[in-house]
Protein backbone atom coordinates (compact mmCIF):
# COMPACT_ATOMS: atom_id res chain seq x y z
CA UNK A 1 -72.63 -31.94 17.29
CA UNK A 2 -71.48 -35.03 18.57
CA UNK A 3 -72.84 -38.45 17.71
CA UNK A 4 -73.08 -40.98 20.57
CA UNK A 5 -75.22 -44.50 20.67
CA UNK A 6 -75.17 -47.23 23.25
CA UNK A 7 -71.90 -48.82 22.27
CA UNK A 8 -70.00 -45.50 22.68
CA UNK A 9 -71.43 -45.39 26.61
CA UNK A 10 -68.02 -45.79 28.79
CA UNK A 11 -66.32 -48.45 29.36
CA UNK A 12 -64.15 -50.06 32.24
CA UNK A 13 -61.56 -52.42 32.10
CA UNK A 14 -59.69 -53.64 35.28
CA UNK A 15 -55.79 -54.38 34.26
CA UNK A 16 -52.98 -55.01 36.72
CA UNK A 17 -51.83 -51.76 37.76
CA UNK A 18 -54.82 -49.69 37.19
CA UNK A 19 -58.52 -49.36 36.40
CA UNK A 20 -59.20 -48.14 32.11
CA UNK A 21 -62.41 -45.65 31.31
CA UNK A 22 -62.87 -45.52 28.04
CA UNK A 23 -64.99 -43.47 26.40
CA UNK A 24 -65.54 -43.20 22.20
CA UNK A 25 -66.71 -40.72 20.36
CA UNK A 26 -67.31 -39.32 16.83
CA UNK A 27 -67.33 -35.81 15.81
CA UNK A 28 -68.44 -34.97 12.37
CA UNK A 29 -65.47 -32.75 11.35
CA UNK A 30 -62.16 -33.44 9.72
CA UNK A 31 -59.38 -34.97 11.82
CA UNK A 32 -57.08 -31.97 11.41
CA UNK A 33 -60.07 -29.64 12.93
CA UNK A 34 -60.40 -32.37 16.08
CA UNK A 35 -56.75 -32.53 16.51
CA UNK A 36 -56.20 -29.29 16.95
CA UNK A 37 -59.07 -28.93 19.33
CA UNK A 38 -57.02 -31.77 21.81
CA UNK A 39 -53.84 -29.85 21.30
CA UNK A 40 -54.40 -26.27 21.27
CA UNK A 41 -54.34 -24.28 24.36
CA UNK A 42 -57.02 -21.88 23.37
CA UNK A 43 -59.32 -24.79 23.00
CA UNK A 44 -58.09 -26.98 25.46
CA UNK A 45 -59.09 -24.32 27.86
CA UNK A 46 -62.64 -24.51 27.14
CA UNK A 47 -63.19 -28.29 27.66
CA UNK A 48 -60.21 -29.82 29.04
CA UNK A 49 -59.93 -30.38 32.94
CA UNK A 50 -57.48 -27.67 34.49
CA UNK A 51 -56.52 -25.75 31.09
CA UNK A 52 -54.11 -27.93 29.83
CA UNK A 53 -51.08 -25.91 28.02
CA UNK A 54 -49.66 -29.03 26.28
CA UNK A 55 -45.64 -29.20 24.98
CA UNK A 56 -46.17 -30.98 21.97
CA UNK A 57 -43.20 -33.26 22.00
CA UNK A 58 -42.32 -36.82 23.09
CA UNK A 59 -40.93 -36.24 27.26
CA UNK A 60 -42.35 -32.45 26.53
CA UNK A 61 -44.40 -30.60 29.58
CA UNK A 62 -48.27 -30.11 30.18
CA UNK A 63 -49.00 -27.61 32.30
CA UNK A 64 -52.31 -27.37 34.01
CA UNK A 65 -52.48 -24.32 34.53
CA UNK A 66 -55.62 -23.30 36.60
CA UNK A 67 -54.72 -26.01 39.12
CA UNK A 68 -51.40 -24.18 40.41
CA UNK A 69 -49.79 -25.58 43.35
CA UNK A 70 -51.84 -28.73 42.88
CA UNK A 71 -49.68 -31.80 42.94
CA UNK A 72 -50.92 -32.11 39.74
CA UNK A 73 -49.84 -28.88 38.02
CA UNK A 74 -47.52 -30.48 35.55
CA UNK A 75 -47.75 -33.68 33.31
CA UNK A 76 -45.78 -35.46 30.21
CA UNK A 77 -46.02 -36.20 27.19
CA UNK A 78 -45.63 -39.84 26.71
CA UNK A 79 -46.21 -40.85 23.32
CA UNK A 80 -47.13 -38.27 20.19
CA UNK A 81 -48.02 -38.97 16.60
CA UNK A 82 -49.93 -36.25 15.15
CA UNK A 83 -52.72 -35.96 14.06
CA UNK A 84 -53.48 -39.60 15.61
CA UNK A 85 -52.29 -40.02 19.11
CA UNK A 86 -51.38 -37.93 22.12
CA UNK A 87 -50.70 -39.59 25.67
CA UNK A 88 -49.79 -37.83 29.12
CA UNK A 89 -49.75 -37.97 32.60
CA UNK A 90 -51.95 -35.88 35.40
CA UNK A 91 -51.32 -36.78 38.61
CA UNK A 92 -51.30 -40.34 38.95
CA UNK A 93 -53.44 -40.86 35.92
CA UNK A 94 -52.50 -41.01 32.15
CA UNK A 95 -55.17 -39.87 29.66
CA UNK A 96 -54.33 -41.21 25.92
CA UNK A 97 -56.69 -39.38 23.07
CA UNK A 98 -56.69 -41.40 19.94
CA UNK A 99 -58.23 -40.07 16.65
CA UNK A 100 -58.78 -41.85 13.57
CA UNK A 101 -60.61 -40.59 9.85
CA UNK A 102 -64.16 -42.25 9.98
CA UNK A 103 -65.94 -41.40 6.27
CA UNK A 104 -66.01 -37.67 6.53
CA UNK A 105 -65.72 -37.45 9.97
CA UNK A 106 -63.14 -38.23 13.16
CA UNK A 107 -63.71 -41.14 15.75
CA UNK A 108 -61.90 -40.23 18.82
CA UNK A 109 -60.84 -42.93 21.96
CA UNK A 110 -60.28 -41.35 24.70
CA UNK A 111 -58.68 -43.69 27.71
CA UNK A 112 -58.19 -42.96 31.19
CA UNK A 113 -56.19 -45.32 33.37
CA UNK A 114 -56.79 -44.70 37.18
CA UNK A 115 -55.06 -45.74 39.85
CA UNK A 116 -58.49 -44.70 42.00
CA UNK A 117 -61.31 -47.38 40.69
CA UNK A 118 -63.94 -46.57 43.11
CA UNK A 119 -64.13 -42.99 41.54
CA UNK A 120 -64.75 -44.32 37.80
CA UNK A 121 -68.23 -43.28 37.36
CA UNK A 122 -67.17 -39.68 38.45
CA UNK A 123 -64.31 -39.96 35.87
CA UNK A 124 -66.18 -41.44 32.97
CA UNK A 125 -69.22 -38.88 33.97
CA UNK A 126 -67.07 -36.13 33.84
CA UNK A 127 -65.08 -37.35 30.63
CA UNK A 128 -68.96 -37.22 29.10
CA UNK A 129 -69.24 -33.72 30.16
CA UNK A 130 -66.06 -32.51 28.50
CA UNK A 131 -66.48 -34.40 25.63
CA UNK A 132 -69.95 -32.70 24.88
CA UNK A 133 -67.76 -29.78 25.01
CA UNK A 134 -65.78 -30.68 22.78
CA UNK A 135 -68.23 -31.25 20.38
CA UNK A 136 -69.55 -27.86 20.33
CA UNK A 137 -65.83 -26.33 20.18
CA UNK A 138 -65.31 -28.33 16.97
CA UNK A 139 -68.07 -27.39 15.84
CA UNK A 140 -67.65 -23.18 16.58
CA UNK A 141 -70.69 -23.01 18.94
CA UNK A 142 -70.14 -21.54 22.33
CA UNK A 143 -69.76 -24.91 24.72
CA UNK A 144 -73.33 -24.77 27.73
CA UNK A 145 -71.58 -26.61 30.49
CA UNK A 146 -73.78 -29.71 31.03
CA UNK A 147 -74.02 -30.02 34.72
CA UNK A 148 -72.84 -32.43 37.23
CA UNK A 149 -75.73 -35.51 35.93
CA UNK A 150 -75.64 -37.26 39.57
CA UNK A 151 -78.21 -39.90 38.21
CA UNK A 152 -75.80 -40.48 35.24
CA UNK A 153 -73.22 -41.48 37.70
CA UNK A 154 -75.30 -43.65 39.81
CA UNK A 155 -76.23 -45.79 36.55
CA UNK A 156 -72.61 -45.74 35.58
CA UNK A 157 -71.22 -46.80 39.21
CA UNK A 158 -73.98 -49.75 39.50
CA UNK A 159 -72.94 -50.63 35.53
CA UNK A 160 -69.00 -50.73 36.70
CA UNK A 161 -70.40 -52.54 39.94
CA UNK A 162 -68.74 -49.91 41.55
CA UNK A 163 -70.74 -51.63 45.24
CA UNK A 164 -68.52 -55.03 44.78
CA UNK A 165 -66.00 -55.34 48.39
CA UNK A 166 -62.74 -56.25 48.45
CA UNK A 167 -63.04 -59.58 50.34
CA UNK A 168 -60.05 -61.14 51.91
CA UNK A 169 -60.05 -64.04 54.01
CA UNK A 170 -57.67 -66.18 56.18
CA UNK A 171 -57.06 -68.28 59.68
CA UNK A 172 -58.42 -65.66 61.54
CA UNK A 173 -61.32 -64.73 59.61
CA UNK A 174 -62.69 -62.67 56.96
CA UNK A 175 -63.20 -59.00 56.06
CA UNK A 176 -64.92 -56.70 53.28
CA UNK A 177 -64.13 -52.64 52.59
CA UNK A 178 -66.76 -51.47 50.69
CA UNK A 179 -65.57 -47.93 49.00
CA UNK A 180 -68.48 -46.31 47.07
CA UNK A 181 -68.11 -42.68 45.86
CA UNK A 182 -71.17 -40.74 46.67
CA UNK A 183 -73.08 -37.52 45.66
CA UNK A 184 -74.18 -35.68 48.25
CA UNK A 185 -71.62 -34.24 50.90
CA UNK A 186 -70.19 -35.53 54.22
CA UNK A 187 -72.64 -34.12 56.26
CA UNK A 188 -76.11 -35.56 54.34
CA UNK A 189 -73.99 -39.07 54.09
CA UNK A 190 -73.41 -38.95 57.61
CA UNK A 191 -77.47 -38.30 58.74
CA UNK A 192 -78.19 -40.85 55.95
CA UNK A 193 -76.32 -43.55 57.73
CA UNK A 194 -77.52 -42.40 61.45
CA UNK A 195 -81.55 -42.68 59.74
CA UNK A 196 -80.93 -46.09 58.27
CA UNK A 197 -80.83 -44.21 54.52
CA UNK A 198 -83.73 -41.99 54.97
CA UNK A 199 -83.97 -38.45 57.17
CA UNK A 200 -80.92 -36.31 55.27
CA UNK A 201 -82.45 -33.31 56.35
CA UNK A 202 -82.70 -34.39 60.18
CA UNK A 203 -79.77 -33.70 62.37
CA UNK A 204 -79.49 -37.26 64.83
CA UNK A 205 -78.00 -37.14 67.82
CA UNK A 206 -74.07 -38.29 67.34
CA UNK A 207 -73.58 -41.70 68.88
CA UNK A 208 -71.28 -41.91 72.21
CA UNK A 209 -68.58 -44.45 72.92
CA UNK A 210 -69.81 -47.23 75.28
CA UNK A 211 -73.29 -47.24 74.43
CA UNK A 212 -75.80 -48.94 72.23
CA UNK A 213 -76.24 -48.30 68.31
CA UNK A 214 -79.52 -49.59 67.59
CA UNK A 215 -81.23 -49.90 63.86
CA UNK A 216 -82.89 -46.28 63.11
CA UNK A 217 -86.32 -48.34 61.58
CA UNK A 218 -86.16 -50.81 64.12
CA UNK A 219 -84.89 -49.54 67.57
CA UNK A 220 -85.67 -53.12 69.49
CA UNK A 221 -82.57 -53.92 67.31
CA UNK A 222 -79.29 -53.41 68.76
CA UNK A 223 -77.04 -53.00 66.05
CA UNK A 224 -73.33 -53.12 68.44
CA UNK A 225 -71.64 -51.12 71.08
CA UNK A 226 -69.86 -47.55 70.00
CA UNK A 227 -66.18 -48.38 69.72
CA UNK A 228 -65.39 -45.24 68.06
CA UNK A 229 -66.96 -42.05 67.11
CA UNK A 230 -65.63 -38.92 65.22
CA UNK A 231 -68.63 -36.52 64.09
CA UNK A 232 -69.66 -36.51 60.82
CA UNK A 233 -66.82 -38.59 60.03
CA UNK A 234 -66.28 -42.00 61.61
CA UNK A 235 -68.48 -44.55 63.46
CA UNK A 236 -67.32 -48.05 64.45
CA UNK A 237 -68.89 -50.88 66.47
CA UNK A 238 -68.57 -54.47 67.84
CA UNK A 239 -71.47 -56.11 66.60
CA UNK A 240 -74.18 -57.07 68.65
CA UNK A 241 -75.55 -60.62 69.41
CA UNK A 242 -77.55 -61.84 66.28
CA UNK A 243 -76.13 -58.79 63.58
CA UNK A 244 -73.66 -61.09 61.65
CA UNK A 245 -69.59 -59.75 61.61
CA UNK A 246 -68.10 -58.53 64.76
CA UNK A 247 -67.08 -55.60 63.30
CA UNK A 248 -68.34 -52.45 61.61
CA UNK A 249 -66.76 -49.23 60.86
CA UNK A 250 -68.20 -46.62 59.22
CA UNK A 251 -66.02 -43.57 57.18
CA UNK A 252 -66.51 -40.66 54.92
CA UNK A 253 -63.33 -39.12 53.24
CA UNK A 254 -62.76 -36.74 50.25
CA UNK A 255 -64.53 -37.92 47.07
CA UNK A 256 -63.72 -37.20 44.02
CA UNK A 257 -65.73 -34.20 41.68
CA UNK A 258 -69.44 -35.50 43.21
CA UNK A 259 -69.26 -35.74 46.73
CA UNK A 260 -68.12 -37.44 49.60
CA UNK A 261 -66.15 -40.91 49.47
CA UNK A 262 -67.83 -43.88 51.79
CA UNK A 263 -65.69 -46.31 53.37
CA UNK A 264 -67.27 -48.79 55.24
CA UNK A 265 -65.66 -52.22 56.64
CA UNK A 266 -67.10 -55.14 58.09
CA UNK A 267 -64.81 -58.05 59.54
CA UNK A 268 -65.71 -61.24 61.79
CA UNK A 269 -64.16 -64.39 62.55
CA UNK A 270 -67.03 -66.94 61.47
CA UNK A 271 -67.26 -67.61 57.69
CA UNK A 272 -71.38 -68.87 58.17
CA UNK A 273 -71.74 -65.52 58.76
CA UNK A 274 -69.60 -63.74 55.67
CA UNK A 275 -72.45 -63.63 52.92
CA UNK A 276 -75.20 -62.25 55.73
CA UNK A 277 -72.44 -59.50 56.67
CA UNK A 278 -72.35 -58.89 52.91
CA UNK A 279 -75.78 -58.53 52.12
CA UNK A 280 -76.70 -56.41 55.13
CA UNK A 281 -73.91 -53.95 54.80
CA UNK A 282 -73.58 -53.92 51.26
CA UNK A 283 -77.03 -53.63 49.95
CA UNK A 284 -78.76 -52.90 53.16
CA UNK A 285 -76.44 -49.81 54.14
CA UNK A 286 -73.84 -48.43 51.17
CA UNK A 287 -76.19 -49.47 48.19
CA UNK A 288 -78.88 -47.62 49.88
CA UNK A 289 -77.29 -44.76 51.37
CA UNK A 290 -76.22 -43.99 47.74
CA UNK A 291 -79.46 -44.47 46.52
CA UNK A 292 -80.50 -42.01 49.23
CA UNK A 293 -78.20 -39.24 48.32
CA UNK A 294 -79.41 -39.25 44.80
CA UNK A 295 -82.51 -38.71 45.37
CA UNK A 296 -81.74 -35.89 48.26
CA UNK A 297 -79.74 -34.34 45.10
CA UNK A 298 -81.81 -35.42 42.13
């Protein structure tokens, strides 16, 4: 079994050059035992992302080998000191699994630095997945895989304020790129955002270039005009008279393990009208389309 309290819940930490989960846990088994359940291919294959055959030297090859012809088929070892420390790459990321002697048992760190923050609570999510695995491969029980836990990562992306823009500003104005990982898929994101976060299961008629968007709960509001419109992908608009911004665009791409990936972007040229823009689009549209698609999943 594994032993987990409040203070072992994830963890991010925003550094320059990348975003750090962290996740700690302790297994109630001999280092030796644990180490050999991070290093061994056999074991590896049970809990580890992508069946990890791991070279276990310093500049030595991990090969993932159920994702072949991925990008991220191979890795390297970076730093090794067993039966303490083991650090590679995947892809852009590099996982480091640190295990120390904790009475009679092992405490294990494991730390993911990510050049993608916005998918965070699907990485430290999944890391709690595998890592419940692990427990039960220590251990010698058969590992039950856990499930995907979509509410778990909705109280871990609103924990790593996960909703926060990127706000830049200058002469010409201001904008803010909201980019919120969601779980449902494109198609229920993009019905959630046509019925104002409600409707998933209703199929809205797609927008056309030229005319008016108006609010689905309140049609005497005209949200903009249709500048650009790419079913069930893309929706932008120049605000209308009143809405605050001047512009809106609206974009699902691929997500990461849960779903689809929201994009949306608001930009105008008066600052009075920056925290309104902010509020409306942030809480009133990508906070509560994800709340949305949780409970259409949950």
């Amino acid at each position: 079994m594994t032993t987990t309290d409040p203070d072992r819940d994830p963890r991010l930490h925003d550094l320059d050059g990348g975003t750090d989960i962290v996740v700690r846990r302790r297994y109630p088994h001999p280092i030796d035992r644990v180490w050999r359940a991070v290093t061994e291919a056999e074991h590896l294959a049970t809990w580890f992302p992508g069946a990890p055959e791991i070279e276990l030297r310093s500049g030595g090859t991990v090969r993932f080998a159920e994702f072949a012809g991925d990008p991220a088929e191979f890795g390297e070892v970076l730093a090794l000191d067993p039966p303490r420390l083991l650090r590679f790459t995947w892809d852009t990321d590099v996982v480091t699994l640190e295990l120390a002697p904790e009475g009679e048992g092992t405490e294990l760190v494991l730390t993911n630095r990510l050049a993608d923050r916005p998918a965070a609570a699907s990485v430290a999510t999944g890391w709690e997945s595998c890592l419940e695995l692990l427990g039960a491969v220590v251990a010698g029980e058969t590992p039950q895989e856990p499930g995907p836990r979509y509410a778990r990562h909705e109280e871990l992306a609103r924990r790593f304020d996960l909703g926060r823009p990127e706000v830049e500003e200058s002469a010409e104005g201001w904008s803010a790129r909201f980019e919120r990982q969601l779980v449902c898929s494109p198609g229920v994101a993009w019905e959630l955002f046509l019925g104002g976060a409600a409707e998933p299961e209703v199929t809205h008629e797609v927008p056309v270039v030229g005319e008016e968007l108006r609010a689905p709960r309140a049609p005497e509001v005209v949200l903009g005009t249709v500048t650009e419109v790419e079913a069930p992908r893309v929706l932008a608009v120049d605000t209308g008279a009143g809405e605050p911004g001047d512009h809106v665009r609206f974009e699902l791409v691929e997500g990461t393990g849960h779903g689809a990936r929201m994009v949306l972007t608001v930009r105008g040229a008066d600052p009075a009208e920056k925290d309104a823009a902010l509020e409306q689009w942030g809480l009133g549209a990508v906070e509560a389309i994800a709340a949305a698609a949780l409970a259409h999943v949950g």
